[in-house]
Protein backbone atom coordinates (compact mmCIF):
# COMPACT_ATOMS: atom_id res chain seq x y z
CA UNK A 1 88.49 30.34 240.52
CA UNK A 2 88.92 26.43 242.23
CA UNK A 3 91.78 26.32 244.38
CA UNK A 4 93.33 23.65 241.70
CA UNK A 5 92.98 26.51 238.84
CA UNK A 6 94.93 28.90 241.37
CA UNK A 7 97.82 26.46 241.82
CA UNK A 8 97.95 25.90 238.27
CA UNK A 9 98.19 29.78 237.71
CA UNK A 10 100.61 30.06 240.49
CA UNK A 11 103.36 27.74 239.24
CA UNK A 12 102.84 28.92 235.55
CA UNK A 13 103.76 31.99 236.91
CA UNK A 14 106.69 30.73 238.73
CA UNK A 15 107.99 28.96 236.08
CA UNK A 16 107.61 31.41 233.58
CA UNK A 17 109.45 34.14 236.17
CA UNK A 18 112.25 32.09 236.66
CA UNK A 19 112.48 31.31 232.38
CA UNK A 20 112.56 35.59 232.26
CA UNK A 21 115.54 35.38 235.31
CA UNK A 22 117.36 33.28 233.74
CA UNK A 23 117.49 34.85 230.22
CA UNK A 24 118.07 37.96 231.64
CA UNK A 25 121.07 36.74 233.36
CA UNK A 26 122.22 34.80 230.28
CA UNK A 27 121.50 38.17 228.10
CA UNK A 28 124.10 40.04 230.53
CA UNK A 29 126.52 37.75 230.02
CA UNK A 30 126.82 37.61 226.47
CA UNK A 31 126.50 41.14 226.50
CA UNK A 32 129.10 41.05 228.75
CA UNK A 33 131.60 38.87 226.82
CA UNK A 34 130.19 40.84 223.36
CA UNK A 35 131.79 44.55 225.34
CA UNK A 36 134.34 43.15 226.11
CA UNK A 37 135.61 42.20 222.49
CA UNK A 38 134.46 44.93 221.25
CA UNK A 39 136.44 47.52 223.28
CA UNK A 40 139.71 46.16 221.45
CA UNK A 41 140.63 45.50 218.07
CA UNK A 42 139.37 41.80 216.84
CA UNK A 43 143.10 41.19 216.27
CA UNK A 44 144.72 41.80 219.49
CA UNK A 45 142.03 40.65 220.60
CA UNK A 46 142.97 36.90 219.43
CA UNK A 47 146.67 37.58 219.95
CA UNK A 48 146.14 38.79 223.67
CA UNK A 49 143.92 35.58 223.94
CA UNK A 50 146.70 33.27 222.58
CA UNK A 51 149.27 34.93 224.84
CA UNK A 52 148.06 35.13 227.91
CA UNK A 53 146.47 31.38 228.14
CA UNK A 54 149.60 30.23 229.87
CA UNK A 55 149.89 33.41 232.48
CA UNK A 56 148.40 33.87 236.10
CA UNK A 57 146.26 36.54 236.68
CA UNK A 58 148.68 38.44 239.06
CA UNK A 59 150.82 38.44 236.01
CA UNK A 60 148.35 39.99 233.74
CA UNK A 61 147.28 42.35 236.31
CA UNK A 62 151.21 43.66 236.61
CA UNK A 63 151.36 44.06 232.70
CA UNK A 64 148.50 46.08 232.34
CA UNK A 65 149.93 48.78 235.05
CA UNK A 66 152.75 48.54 232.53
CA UNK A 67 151.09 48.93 229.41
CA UNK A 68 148.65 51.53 231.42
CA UNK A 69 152.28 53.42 232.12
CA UNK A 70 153.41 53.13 228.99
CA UNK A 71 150.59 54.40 226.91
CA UNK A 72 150.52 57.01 229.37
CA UNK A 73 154.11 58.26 228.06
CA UNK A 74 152.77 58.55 224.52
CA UNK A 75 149.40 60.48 225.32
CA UNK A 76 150.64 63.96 224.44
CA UNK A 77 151.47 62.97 221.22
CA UNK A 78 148.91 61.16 220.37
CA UNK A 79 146.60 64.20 221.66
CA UNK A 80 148.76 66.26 219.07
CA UNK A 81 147.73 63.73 216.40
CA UNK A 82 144.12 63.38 216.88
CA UNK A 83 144.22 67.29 216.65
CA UNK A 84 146.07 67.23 213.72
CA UNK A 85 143.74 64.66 212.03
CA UNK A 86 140.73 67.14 212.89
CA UNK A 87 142.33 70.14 211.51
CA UNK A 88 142.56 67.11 208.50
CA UNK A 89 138.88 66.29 208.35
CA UNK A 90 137.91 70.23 208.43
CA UNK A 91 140.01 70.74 205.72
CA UNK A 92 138.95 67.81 203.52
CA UNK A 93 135.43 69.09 203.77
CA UNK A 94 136.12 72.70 202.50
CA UNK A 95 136.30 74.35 198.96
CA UNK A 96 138.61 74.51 197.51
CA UNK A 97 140.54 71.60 198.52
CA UNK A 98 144.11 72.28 199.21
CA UNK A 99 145.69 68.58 199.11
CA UNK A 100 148.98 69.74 199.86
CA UNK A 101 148.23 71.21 202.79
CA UNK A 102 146.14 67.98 203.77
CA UNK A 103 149.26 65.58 202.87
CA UNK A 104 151.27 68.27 205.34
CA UNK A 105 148.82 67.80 208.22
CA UNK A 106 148.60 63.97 207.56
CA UNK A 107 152.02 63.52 207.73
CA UNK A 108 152.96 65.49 210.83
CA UNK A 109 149.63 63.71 212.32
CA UNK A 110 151.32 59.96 211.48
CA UNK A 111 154.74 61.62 212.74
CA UNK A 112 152.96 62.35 216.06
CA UNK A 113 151.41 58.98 216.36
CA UNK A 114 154.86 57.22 215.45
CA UNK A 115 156.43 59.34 218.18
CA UNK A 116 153.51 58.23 220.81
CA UNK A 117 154.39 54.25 219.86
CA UNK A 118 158.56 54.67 219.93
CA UNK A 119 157.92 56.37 223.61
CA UNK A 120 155.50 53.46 224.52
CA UNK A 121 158.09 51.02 222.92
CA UNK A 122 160.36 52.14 224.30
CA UNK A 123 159.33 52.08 227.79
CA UNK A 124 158.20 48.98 227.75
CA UNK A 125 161.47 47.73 226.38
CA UNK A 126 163.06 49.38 229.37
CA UNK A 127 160.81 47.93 232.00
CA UNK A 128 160.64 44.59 230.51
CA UNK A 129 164.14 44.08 232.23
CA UNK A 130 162.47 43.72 235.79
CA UNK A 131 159.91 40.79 234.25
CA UNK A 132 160.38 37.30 234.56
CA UNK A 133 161.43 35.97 231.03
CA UNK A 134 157.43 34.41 230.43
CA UNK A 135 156.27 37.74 231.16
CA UNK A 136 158.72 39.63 228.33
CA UNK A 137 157.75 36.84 226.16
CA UNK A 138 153.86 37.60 226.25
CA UNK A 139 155.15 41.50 225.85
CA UNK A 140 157.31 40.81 222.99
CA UNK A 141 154.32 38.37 221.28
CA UNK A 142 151.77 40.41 221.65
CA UNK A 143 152.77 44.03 221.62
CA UNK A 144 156.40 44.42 220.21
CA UNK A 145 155.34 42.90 216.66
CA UNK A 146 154.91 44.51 213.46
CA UNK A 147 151.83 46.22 212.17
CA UNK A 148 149.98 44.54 210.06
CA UNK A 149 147.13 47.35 209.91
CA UNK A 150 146.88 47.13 205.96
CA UNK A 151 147.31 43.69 205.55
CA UNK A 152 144.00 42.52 204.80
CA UNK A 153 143.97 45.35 201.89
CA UNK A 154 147.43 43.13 199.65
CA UNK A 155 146.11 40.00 200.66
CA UNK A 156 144.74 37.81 197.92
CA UNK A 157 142.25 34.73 197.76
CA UNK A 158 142.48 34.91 201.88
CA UNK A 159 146.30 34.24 201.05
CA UNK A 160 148.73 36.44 203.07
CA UNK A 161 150.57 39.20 200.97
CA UNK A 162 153.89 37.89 199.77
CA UNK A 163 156.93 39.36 201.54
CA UNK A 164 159.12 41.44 198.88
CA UNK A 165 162.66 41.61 199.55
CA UNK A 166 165.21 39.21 201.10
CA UNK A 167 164.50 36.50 198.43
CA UNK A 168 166.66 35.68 195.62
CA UNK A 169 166.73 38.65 193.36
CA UNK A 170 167.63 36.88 190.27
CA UNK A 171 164.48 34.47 190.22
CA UNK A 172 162.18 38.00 190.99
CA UNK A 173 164.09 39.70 187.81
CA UNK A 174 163.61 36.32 185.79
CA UNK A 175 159.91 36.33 186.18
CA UNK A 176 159.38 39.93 185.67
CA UNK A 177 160.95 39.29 182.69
């Protein structure tokens, strides 16, 4: 090989090296940003987003010690619960299938898990006192709102389910009618 044909070789080789760095490092970062939403619901996900755009990171930092606190006062029951929900599954897969005895399980299972959010509730209620009022406002937006874990399964035509109750009664009864 000519001395040109070597240089030529040589910064093909470079360049091609560098393209691999680089898309290497761009791969890790969308892999990155791609673990990251996946390690928490796509929903609090978007709410946590739109919540915390307007706090420091000092801030966020102190309400995930909080939240890391909090959950930690609701982990026995939820161990309870995820116990319960085996005993559940084993059950389900067994002849003959006892459903009462499922329905009992289930239920003290969803009584253990509503146990583990009232303690996390309500210590986060209880140590929201000691926050700056734009801090308990990103609590109370983003954790302290309603479940809407079965939503998507009422809603129609991407419409949100209609809210029963509260409304006048005498309209409802008219159209039922």
């Amino acid at each position: 090989m000519t001395d040109r044909r070597l240089k030529w070789a040589l910064v093909i080789s470079l360049v091609l090296n560098l393209f691999l760095i680089a898309a290497g490092i761009g791969a890790g970062i969308v892999f990155k940003r791609h673990m990251r939403d996946v390690q928490r619901p796509m929903a609090m996900s978007k709410a946590w987003h739109e919540a915390s755009k307007n706090t420091t990171k000092e801030e966020r930092h102190h309400i995930y010690l909080l939240l890391k606190s909090a959950a930690l006062s609701g982990e026995a029951d939820m161990t309870k619960a995820r116990s319960l929900r085996a005993q559940v599954n084993d059950l389900a897969a067994t002849d003959p299938f006892d459903a009462a005895q499922v329905a009992m399980l289930s239920e003290q299972a969803r009584s253990a898990e509503n146990d583990a959010r009232g303690k996390i509730e309500n210590t986060l209620i209880l140590n929201m006192k000691e926050l700056p009022a734009r801090e308990r406002s990103f609590l109370s937006k983003t954790l302290l709102r309603p479940s809407g874990r079965f939503d998507r399964f009422i809603e129609k035509d991407d419409k949100p389910p209609v809210q029963v109750g509260g409304g006048d009664m005498s309209a409802a009864a008219s159209v039922s009618r």
